[in-house]
Protein backbone atom coordinates (compact mmCIF):
# COMPACT_ATOMS: atom_id res chain seq x y z
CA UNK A 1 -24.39 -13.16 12.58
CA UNK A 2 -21.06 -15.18 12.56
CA UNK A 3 -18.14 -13.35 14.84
CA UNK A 4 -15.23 -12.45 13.42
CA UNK A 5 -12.17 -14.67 15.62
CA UNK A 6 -9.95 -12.61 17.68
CA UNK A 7 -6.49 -12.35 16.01
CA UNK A 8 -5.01 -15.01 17.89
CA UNK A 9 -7.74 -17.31 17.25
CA UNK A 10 -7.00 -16.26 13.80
CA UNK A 11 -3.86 -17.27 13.25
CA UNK A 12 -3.56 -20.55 14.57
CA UNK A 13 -6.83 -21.64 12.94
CA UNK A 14 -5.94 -20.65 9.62
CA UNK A 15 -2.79 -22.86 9.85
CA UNK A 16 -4.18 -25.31 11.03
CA UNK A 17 -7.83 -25.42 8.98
CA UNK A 18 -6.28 -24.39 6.05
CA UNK A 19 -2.99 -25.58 6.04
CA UNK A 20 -1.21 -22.51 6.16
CA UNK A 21 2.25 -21.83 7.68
CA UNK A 22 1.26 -18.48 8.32
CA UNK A 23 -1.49 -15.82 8.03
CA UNK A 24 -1.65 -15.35 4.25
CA UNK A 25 -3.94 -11.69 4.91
CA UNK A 26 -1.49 -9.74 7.32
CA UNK A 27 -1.40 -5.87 7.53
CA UNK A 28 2.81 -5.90 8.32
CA UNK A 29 4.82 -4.62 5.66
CA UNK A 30 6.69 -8.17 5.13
CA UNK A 31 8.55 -7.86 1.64
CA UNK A 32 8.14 -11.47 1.86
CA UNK A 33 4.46 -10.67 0.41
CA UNK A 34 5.65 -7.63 -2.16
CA UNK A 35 3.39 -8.66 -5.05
CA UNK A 36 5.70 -8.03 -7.96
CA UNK A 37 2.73 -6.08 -10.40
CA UNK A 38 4.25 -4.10 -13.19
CA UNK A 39 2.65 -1.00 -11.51
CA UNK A 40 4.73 -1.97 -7.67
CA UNK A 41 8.06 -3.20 -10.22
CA UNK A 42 7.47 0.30 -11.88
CA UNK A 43 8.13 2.06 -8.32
CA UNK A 44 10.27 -0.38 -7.05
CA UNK A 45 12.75 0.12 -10.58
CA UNK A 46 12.56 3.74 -10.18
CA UNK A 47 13.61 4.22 -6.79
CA UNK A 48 16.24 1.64 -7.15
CA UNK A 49 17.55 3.65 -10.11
CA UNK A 50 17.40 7.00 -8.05
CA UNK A 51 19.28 5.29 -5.39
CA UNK A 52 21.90 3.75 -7.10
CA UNK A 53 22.67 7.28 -9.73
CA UNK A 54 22.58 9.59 -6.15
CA UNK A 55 19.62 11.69 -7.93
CA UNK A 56 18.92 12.87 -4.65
CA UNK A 57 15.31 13.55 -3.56
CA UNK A 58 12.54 11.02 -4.52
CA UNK A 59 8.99 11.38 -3.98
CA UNK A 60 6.44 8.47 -3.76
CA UNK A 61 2.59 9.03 -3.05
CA UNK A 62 -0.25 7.11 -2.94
CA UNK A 63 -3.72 6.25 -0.86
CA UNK A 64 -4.00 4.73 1.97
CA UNK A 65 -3.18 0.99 2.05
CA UNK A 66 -2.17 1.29 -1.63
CA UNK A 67 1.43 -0.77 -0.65
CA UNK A 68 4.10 2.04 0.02
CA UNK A 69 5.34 0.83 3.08
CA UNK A 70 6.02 -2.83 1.96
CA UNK A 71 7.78 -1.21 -1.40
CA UNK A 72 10.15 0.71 0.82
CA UNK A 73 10.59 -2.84 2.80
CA UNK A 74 11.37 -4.33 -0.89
CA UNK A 75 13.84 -2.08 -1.28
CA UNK A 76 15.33 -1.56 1.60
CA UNK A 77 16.11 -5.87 1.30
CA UNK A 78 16.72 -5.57 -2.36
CA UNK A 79 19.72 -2.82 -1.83
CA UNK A 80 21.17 -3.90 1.72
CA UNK A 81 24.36 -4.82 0.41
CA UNK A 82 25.18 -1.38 -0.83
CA UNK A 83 23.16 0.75 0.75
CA UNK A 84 23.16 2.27 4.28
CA UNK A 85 19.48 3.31 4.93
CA UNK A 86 17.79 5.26 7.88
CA UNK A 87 13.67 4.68 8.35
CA UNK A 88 11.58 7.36 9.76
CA UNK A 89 8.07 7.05 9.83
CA UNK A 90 6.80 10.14 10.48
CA UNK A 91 4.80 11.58 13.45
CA UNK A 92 4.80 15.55 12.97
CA UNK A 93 8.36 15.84 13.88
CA UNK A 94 10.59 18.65 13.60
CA UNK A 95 13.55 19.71 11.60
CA UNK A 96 15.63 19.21 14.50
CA UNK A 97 14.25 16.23 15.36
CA UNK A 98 14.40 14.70 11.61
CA UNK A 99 18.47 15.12 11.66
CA UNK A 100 18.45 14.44 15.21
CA UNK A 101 17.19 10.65 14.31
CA UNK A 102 19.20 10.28 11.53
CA UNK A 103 22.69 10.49 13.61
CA UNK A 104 21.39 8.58 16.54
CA UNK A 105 20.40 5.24 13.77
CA UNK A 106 23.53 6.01 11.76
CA UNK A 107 25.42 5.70 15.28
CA UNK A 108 26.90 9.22 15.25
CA UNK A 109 27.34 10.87 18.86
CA UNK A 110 25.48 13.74 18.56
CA UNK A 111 26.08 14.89 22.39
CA UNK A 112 23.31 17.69 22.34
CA UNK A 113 24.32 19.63 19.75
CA UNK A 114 22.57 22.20 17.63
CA UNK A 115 21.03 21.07 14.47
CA UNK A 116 24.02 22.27 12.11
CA UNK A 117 26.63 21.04 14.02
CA UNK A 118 24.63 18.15 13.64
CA UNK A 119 24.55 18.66 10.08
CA UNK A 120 28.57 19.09 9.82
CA UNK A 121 28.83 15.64 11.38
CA UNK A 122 26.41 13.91 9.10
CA UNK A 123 27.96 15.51 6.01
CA UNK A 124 31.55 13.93 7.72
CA UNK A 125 29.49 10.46 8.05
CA UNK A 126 28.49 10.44 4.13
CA UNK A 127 32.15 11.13 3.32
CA UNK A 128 33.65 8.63 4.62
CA UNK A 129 30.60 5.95 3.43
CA UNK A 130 31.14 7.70 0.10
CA UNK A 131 35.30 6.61 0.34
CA UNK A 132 33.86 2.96 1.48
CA UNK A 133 31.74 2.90 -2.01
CA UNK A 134 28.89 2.68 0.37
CA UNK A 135 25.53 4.99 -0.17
CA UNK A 136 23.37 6.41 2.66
CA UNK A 137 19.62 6.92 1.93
CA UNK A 138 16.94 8.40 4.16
CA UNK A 139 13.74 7.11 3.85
CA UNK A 140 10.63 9.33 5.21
CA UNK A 141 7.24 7.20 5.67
CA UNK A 142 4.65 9.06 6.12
CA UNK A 143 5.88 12.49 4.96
CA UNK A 144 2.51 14.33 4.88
CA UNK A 145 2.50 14.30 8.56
CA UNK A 146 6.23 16.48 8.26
CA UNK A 147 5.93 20.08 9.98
CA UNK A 148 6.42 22.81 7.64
CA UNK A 149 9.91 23.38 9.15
CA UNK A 150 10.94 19.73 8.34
CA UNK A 151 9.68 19.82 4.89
CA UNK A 152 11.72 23.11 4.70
CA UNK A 153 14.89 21.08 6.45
CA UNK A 154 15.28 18.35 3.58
CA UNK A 155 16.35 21.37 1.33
CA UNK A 156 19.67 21.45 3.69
CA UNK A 157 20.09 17.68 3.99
CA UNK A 158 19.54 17.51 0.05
CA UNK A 159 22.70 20.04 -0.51
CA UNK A 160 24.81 17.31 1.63
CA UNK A 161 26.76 17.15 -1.73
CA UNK A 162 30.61 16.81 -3.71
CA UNK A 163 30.93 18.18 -7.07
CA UNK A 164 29.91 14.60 -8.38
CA UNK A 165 27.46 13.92 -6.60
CA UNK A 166 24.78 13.63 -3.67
CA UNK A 167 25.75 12.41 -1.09
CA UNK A 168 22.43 11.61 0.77
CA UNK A 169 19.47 10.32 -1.01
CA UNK A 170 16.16 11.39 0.33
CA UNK A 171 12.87 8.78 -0.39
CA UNK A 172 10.05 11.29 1.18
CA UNK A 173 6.70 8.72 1.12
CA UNK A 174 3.43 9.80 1.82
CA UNK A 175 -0.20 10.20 0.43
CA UNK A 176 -1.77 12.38 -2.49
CA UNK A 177 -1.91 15.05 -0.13
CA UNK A 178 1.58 15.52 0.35
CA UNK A 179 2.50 16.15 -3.00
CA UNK A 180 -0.75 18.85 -3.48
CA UNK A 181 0.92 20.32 0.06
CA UNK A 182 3.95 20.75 -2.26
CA UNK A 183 2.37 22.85 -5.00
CA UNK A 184 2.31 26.12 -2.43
CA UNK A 185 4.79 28.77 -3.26
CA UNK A 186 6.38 28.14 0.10
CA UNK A 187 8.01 24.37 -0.76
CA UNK A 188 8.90 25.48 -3.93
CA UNK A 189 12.78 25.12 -3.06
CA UNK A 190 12.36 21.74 -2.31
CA UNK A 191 9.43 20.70 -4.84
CA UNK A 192 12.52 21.74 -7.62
CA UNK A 193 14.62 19.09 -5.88
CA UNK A 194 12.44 16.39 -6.64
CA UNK A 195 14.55 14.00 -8.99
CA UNK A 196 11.49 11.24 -9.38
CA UNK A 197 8.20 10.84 -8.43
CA UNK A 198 6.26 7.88 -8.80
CA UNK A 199 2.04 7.31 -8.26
CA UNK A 200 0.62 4.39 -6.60
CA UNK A 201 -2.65 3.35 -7.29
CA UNK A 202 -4.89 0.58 -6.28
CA UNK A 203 -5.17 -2.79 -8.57
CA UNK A 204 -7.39 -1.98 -11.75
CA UNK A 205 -9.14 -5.22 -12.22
CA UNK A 206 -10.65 -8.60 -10.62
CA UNK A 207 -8.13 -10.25 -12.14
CA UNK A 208 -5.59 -8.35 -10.77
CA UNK A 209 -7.24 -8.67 -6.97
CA UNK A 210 -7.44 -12.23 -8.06
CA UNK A 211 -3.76 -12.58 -8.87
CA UNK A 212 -3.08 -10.47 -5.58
CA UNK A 213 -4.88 -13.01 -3.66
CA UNK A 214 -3.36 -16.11 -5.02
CA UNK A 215 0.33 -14.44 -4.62
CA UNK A 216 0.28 -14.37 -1.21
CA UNK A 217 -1.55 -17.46 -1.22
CA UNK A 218 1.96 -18.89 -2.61
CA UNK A 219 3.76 -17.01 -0.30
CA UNK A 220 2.47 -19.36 3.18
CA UNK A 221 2.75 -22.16 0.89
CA UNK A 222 -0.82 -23.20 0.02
CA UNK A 223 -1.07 -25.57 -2.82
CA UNK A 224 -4.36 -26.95 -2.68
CA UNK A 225 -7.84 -26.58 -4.26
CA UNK A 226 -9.36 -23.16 -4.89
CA UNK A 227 -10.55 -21.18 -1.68
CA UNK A 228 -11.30 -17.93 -3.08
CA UNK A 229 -14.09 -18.36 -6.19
CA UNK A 230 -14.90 -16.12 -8.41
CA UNK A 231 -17.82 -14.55 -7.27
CA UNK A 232 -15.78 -14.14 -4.28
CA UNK A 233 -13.46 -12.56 -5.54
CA UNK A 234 -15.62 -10.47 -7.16
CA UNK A 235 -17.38 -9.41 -3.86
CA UNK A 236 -13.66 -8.47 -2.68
CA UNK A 237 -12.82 -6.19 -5.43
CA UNK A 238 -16.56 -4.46 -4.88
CA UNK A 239 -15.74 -3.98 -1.29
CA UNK A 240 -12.13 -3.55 -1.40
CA UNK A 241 -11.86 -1.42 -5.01
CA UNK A 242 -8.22 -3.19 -5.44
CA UNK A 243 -7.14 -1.39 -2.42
CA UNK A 244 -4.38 -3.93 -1.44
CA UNK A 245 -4.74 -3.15 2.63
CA UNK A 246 -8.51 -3.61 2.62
CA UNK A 247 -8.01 -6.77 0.24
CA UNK A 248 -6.17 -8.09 3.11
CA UNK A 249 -8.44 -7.61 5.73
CA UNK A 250 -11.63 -8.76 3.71
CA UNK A 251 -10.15 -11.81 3.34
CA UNK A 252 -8.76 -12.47 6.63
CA UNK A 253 -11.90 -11.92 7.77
CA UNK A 254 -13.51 -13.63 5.17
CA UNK A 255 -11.89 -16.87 5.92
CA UNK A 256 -12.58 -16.68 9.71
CA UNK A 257 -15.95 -16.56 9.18
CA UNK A 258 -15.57 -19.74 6.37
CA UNK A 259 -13.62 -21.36 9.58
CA UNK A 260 -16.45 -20.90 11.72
CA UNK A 261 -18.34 -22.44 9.63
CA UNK A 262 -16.11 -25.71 8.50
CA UNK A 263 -16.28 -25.12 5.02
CA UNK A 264 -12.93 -25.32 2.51
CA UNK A 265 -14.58 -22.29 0.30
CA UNK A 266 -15.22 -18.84 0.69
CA UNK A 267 -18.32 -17.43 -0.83
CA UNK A 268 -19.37 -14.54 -2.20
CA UNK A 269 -21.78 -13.95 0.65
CA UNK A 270 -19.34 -14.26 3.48
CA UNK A 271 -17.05 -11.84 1.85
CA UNK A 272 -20.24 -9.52 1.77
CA UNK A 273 -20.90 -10.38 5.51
CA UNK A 274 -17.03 -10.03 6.47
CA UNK A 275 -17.16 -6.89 4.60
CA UNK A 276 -20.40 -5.66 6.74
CA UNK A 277 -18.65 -6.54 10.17
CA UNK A 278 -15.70 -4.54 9.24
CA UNK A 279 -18.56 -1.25 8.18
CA UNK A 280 -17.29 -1.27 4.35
CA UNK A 281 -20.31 -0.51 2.43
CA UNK A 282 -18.36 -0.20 -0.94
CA UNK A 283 -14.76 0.13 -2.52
CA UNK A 284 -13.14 4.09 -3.46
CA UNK A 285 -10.57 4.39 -5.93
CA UNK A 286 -7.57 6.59 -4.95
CA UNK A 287 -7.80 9.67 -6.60
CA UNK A 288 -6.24 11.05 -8.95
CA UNK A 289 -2.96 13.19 -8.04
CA UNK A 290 -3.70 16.93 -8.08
CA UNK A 291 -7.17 16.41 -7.48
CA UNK A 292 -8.99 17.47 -4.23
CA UNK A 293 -11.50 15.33 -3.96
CA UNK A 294 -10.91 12.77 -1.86
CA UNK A 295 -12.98 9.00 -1.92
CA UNK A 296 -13.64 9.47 -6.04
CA UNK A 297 -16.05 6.07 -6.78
CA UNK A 298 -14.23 3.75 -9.17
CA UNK A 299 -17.03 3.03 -10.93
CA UNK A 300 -20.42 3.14 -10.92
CA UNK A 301 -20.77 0.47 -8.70
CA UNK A 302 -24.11 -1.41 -7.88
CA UNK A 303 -25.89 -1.42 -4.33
CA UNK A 304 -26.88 -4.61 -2.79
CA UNK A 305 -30.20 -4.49 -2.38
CA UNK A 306 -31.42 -7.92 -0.91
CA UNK A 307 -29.44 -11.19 -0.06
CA UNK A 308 -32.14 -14.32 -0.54
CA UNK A 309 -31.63 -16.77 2.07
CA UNK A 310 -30.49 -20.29 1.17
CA UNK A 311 -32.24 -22.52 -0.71
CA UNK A 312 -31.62 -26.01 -2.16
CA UNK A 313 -31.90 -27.00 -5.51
CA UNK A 314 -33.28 -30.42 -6.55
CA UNK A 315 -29.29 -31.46 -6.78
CA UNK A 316 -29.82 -31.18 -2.72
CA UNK A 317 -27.36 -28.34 -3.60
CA UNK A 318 -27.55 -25.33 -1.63
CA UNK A 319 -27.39 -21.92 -3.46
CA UNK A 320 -27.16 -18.58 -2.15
CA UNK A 321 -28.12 -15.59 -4.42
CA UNK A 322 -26.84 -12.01 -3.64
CA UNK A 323 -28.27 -9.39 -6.00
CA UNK A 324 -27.53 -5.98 -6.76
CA UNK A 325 -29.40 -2.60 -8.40
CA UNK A 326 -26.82 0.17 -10.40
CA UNK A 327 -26.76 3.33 -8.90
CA UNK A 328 -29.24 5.17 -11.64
CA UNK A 329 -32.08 7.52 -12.06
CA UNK A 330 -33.46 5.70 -14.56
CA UNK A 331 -34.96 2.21 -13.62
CA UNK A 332 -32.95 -0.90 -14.14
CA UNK A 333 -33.60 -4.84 -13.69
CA UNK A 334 -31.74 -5.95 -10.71
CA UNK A 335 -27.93 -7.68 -11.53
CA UNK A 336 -27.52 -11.18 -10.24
CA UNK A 337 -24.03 -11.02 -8.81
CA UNK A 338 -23.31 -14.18 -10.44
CA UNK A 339 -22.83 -12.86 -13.46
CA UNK A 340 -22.33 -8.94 -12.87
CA UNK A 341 -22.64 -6.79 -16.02
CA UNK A 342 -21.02 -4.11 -14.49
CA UNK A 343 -17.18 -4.22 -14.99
CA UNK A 344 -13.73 -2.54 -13.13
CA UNK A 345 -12.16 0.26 -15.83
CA UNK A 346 -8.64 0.56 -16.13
CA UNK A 347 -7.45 3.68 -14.53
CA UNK A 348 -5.10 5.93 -16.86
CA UNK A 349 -2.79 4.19 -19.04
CA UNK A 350 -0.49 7.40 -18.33
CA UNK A 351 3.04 6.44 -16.65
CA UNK A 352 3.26 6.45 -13.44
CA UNK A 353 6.94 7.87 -12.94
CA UNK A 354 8.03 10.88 -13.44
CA UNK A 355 11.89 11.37 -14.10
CA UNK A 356 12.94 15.05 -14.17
């Protein structure tokens, strides 16, 4: 078994091995790396659009590692000219707290006072940004970590308001969950405030992950011959199931391994190794909003069954042959991963945005 580098090994290898200037697989939100994919422009344009015609409260939700953060990052670049925004990231804070941090980042003296008072100075603040032609937006990562009692608070900061207009737009970001959490009778007042809300979801195809891989490729200015196959890229989108977070770390640790090993080309079979040393047995699809299962398989995908060790052709090429049994009750041939029959299906075709 190879050993995965340590990060710092990592880094400087890859540059150097590879020819990158930088890790091309990081887990940092850099909108450096925003992988401009109609469904990630589709989010992007419609919080942009909230933002800019004051609709208020905006709601964005996806899975884990399906890219929210580093769409907020996008945006937050994209609009800093014009826009004034505050970044929380969530960690089961209060209602007090939650205006609290917005005064202290927007450099407003709070000098312990109580939360409306608080409030009347905040609602000064957007005034006088509002004379400058300059908008304020709050942006809440994380939001299904919010206390009941902050949820309930964004109803006050949404009234923040002339007869125009709002004067404080609200981005509240967080997973499926958050939006089920608003269903309940109790949120109601603020689930009616909700201007837009937009679904991520995790990349539909190989040739999506594909695409996703040689973007950020690009991005640390790699030019050269292929590194990723495609039977590797395959095995990335079985392990990974387009999740873009687990993408990244399959292939970072995909290409420490190929390091290790002084080749220029990942293979199928140390993606399926890099994927074993980071205990991912197969890819999950995000599920779909409103339901409450959570982990929903994105298709029925095959189980490796046996990995043949090398052999060498009479080329003196050396092949390595991964194969792979569907998950039935009936009995099936095994599927050389080469050429899998199996094959990704589009999720909905349904928009993703929802403008009320």
């Amino acid at each position: 078994m190879i050993d995965l580098l340590s990060s710092q090994e990592n880094e400087g290898t890859f540059e150097n091995y590879f020819g990158f200037r930088e890790t091309p697989f990081g887990v940092t939100p850099d909108p450096r790396f925003f992988y401009s994919h109609p469904l990630y422009l589709e989010g992007l344009a419609a919080l942009v659009y909230g933002i800019k015609a004051k609709k208020g409260l905006m709601l964005l939700t996806g899975e884990v590692g399906t890219g929210k953060t580093i769409l907020l990052r996008k945006l937050m670049r994209q609009l800093e000219t014009t826009v004034q925004f505050v970044f929380i990231s969530s960690s089961h804070i209060t209602s007090y707290g939650l205006v609290e941090l917005m005064i202290q980042d927007l450099g407003i003296a709070n000098r312990e006072k109580n939360r409306l008072e608080m409030i009347h100075e905040l609602n000064e603040h957007l005034l006088q940004q509002l004379k400058k032609g300059q908008t304020v937006a709050l942006l809440i990562d994380e939001g299904q970590n919010l206390s009941d009692d902050a949820l309930e608070g964004l109803c006050s900061l949404s009234n923040l308001e002339t007869e125009e207009e709002k004067l404080l737009q609200i981005v509240l970001v967080g997973q499926p969950e958050l939006a089920t959490r608003l269903t309940k009778s109790s949120f109601r007042r603020i689930k009616q405030r909700i201007a837009i809300h937009h679904r991520l979801h995790s990349l539909q195809t190989v040739g999506e992950v594909e695409d996703y891989i040689r973007h950020r490729l690009r991005v640390v200015g790699y030019d050269g011959p292929e590194i990723f196959n495609r039977e590797a890229i395959e095995a990335v989108w079985y392990y990974s199931a387009g999740t873009p977070r687990l993408i990244n770390i399959v292939c970072d640790g995909a290409l420490a391994m190929t390091c290790q090993t002084f080749k220029k080309k990942v293979s199928a079979y140390t993606v399926m190794k890099a994927a074993s040393a980071l205990l991912l047995e197969r890819g999950y699809e995000a599920p779909k909003l409103g339901l409450p299962e959570v982990g929903t398989p994105r298709v029925r995908t095959p189980t490796p069954t046996k990995i043949h060790q090398k052999r060498t052709e009479g080329n003196g090429a050396e092949v390595t042959t991964i194969r792979f049994k569907e998950r039935s009750s009936s009995s099936r041939p095994a599927i050389n991963y080469r050429y899998p029959k199996w094959k990704p299906k589009p999720l909905s075709s349904a928009r993703n945005s929802s403008i009320i």
